[in-house]
C-alpha atoms as a PDB file:
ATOM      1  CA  UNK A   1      -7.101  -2.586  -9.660  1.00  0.00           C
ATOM      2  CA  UNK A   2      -8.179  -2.623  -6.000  1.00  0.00           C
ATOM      3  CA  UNK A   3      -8.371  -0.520  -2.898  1.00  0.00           C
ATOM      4  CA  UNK A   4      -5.347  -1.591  -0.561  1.00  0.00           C
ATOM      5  CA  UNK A   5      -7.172  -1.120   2.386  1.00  0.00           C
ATOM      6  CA  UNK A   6     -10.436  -2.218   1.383  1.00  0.00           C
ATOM      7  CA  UNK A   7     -10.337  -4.628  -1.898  1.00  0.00           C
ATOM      8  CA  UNK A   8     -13.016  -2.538  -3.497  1.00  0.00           C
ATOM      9  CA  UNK A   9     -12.814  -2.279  -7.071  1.00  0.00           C
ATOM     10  CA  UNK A  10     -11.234   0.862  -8.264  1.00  0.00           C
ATOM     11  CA  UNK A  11     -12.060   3.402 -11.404  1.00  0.00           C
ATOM     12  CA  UNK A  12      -9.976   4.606 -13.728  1.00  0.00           C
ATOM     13  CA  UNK A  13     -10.015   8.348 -11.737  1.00  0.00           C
ATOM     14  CA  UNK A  14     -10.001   6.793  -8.441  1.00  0.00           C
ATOM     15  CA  UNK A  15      -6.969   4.812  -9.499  1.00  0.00           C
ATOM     16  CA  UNK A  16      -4.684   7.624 -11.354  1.00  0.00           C
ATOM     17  CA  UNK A  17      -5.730   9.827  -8.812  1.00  0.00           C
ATOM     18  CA  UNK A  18      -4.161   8.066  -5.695  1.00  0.00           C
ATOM     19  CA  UNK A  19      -1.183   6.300  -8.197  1.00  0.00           C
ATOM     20  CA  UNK A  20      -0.558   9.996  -9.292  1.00  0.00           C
ATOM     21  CA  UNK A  21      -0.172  11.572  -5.585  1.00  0.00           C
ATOM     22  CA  UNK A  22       1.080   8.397  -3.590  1.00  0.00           C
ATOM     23  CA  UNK A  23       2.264   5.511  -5.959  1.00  0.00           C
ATOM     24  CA  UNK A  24      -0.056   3.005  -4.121  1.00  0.00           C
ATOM     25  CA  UNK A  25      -4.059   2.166  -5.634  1.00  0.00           C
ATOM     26  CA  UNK A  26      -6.224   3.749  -2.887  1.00  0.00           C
ATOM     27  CA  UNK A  27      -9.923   3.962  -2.984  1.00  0.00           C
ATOM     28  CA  UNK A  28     -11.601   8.090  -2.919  1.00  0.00           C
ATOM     29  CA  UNK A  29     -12.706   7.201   0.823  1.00  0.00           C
ATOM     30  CA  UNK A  30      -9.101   5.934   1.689  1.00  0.00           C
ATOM     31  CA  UNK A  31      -7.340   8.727  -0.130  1.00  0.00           C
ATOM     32  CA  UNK A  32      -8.922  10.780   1.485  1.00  0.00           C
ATOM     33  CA  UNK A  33      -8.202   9.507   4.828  1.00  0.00           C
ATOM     34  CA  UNK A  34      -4.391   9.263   3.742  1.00  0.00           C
ATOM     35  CA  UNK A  35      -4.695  12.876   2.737  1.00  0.00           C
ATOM     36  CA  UNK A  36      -6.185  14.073   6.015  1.00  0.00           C
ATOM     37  CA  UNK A  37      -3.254  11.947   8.065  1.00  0.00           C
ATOM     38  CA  UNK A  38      -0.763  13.605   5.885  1.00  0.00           C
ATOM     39  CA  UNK A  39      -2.013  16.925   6.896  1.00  0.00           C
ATOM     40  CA  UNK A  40      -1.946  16.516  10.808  1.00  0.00           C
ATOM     41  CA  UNK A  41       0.902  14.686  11.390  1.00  0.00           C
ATOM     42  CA  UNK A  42       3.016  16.248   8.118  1.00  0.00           C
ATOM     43  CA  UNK A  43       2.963  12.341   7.655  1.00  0.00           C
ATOM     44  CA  UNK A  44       6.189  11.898   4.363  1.00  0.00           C
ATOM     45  CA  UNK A  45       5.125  10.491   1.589  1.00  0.00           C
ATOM     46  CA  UNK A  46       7.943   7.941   1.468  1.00  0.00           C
ATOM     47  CA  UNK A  47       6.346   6.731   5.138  1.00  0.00           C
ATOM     48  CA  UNK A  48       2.876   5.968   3.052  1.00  0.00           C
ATOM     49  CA  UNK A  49       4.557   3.963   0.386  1.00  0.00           C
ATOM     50  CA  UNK A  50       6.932   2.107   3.107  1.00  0.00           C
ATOM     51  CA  UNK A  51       3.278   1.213   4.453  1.00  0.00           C
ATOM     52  CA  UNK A  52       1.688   0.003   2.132  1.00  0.00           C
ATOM     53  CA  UNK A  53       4.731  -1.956   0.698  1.00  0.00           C
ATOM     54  CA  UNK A  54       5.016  -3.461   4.310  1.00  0.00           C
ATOM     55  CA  UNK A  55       1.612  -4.257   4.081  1.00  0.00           C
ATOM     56  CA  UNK A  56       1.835  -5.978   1.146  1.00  0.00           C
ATOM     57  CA  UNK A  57       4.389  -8.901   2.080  1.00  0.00           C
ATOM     58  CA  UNK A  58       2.118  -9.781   5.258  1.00  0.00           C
ATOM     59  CA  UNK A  59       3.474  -7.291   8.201  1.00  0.00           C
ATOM     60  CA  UNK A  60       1.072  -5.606   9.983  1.00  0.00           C
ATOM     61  CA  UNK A  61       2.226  -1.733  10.416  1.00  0.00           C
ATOM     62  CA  UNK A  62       0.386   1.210  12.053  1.00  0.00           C
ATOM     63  CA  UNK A  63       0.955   4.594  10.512  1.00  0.00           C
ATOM     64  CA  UNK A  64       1.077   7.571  12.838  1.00  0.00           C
ATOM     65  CA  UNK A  65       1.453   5.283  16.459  1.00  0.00           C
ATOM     66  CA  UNK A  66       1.405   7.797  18.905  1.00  0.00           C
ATOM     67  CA  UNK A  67       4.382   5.969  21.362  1.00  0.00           C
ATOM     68  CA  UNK A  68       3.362   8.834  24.660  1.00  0.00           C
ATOM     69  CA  UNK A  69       6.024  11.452  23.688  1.00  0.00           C
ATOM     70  CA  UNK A  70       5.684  12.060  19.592  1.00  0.00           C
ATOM     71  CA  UNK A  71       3.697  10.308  16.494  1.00  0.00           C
ATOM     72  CA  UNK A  72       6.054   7.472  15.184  1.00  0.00           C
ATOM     73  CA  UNK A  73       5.355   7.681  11.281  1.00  0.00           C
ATOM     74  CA  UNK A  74       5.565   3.497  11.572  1.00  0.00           C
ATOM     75  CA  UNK A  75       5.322   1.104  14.244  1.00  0.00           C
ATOM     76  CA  UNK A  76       5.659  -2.660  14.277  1.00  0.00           C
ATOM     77  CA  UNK A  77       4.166  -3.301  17.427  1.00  0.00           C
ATOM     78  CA  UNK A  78       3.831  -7.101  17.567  1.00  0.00           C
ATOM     79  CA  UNK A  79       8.471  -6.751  17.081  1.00  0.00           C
ATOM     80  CA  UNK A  80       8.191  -3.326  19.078  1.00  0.00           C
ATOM     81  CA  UNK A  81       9.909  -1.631  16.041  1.00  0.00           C
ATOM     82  CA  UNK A  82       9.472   2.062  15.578  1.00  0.00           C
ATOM     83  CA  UNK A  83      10.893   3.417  12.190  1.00  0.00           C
ATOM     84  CA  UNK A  84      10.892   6.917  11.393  1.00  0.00           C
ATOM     85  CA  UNK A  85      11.407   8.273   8.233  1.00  0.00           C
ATOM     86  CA  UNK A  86      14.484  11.085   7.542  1.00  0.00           C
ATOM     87  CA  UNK A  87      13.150  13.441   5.144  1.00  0.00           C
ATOM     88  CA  UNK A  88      16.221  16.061   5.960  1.00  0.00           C
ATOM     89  CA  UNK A  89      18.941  13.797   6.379  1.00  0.00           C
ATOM     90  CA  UNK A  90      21.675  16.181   4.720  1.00  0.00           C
ATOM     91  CA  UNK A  91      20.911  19.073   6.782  1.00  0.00           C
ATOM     92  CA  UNK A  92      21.369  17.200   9.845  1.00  0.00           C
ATOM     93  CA  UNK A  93      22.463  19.445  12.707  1.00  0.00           C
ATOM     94  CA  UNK A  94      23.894  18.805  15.969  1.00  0.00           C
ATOM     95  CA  UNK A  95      20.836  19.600  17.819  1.00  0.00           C
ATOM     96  CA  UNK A  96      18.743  17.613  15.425  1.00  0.00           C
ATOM     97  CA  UNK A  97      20.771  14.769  15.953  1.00  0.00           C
ATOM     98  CA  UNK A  98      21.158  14.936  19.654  1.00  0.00           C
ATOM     99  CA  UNK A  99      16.905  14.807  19.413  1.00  0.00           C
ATOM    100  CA  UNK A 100      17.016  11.879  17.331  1.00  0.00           C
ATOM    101  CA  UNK A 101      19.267  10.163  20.038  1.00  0.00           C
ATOM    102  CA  UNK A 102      17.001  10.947  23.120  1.00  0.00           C
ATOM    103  CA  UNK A 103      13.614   9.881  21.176  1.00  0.00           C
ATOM    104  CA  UNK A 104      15.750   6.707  20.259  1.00  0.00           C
ATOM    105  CA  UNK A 105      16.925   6.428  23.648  1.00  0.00           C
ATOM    106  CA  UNK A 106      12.808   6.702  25.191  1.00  0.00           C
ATOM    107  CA  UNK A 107      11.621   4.435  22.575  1.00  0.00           C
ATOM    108  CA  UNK A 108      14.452   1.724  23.432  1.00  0.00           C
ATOM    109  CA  UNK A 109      13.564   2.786  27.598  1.00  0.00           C
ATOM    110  CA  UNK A 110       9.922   1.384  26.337  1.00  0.00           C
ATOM    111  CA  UNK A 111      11.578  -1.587  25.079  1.00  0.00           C
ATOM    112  CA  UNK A 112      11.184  -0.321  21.238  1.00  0.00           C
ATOM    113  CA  UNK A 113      13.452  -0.524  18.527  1.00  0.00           C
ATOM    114  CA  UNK A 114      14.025   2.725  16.368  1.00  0.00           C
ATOM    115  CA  UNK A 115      15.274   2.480  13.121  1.00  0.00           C
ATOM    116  CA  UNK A 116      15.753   5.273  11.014  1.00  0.00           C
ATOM    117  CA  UNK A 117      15.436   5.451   7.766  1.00  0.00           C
ATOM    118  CA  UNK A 118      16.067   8.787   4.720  1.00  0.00           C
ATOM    119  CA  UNK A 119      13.360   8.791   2.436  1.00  0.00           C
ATOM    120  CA  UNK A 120      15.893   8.919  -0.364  1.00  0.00           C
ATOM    121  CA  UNK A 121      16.612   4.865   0.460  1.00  0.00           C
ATOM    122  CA  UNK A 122      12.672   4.611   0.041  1.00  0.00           C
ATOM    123  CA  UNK A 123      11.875   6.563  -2.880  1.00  0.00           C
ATOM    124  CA  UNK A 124      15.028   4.620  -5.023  1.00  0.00           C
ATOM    125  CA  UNK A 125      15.232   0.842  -3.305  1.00  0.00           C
ATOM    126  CA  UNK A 126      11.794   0.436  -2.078  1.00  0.00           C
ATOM    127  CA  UNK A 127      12.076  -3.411  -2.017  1.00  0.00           C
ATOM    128  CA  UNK A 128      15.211  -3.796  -0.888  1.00  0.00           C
ATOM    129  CA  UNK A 129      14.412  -1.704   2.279  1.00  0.00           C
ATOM    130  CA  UNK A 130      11.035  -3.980   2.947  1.00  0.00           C
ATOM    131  CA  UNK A 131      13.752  -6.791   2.447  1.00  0.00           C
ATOM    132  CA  UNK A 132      15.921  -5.605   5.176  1.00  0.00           C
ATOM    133  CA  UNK A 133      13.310  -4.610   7.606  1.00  0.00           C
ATOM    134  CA  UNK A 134      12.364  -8.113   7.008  1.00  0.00           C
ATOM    135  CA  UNK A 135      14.765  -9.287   8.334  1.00  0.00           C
ATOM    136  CA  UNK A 136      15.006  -6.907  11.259  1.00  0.00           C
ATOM    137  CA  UNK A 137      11.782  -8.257  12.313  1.00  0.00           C
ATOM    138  CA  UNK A 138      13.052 -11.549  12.186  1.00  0.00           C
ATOM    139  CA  UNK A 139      16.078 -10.609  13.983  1.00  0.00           C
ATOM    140  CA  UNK A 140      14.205  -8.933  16.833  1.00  0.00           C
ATOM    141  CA  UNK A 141      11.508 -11.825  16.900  1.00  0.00           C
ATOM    142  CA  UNK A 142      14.678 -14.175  17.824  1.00  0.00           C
ATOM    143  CA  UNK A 143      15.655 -12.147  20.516  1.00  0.00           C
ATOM    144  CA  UNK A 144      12.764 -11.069  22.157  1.00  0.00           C
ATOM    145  CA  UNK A 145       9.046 -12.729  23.145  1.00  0.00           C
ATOM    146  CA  UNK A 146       6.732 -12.071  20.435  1.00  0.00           C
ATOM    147  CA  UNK A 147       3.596 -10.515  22.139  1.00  0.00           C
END
């Protein structure tokens, strides 16, 4: 049992403490951190385990990119892929959605990618959604220069 971030050796509390509130083994220093992100940016939790879970199988993410407009809850930078996680995706209204279009539409303006993605997908088929964005990084390293 390690820290994600930092490879420190974890306690028993440490360990149930951060497995208990986000499903991932953080360190007190890191939870902490996570916490304090969670509470400025109303960061979902489903973003933090998507994260981590990125992290794990080598991609390189950055929680909370700010992209000049709004905070993208995770950006790919080295495919330009923003993905943003749904957390209200059945009370989608028109005015919502027509937001959701024209952030998608400044992101792509930048040359991004926005995928989005309800938290339901994460919370039930965690590694089949790393899977796929897997491949949507490969798919966008084809087709445009790598930086």
């Amino acid at each position: 049992m390690t820290c994600l971030e930092c490879n420190k050796e974890l306690g028993y509390l440490d360990h149930k403490n951060s497995m208990e509130v986000y499903g991932v083994e953080l360190c007190a220093r890191h939870k902490t951190r996570i916490d304090r992100l969670i509470k400025s940016n109303n960061t979902p939790l489903a973003a933090i385990r998507l994260y981590y879970a990125l992290k794990e199988v080598g991609v390189y993410p950055m929680l909370e990119w700010w992209d000049g407009k709004k905070s993208i809850d995770i950006a790919i930078s080295r495919v330009k892929l923003n993905i943003e996680i749904d957390t209200e995706y059945q009370m989608l209204t028109h005015e919502q959605a027509m937001n959701n279009l024209e952030e998608t539409m400044h992101s792509f303006q930048n040359g991004f990618t926005t995928v989005r993605i309800p938290q339901v997908v994460i919370k039930h088929y965690l590694r089949e959604t790393v899977q796929s964005i897997l491949g949507i990084i490969e798919g966008l390293k084809v087709n445009i220069k790598v930086i």
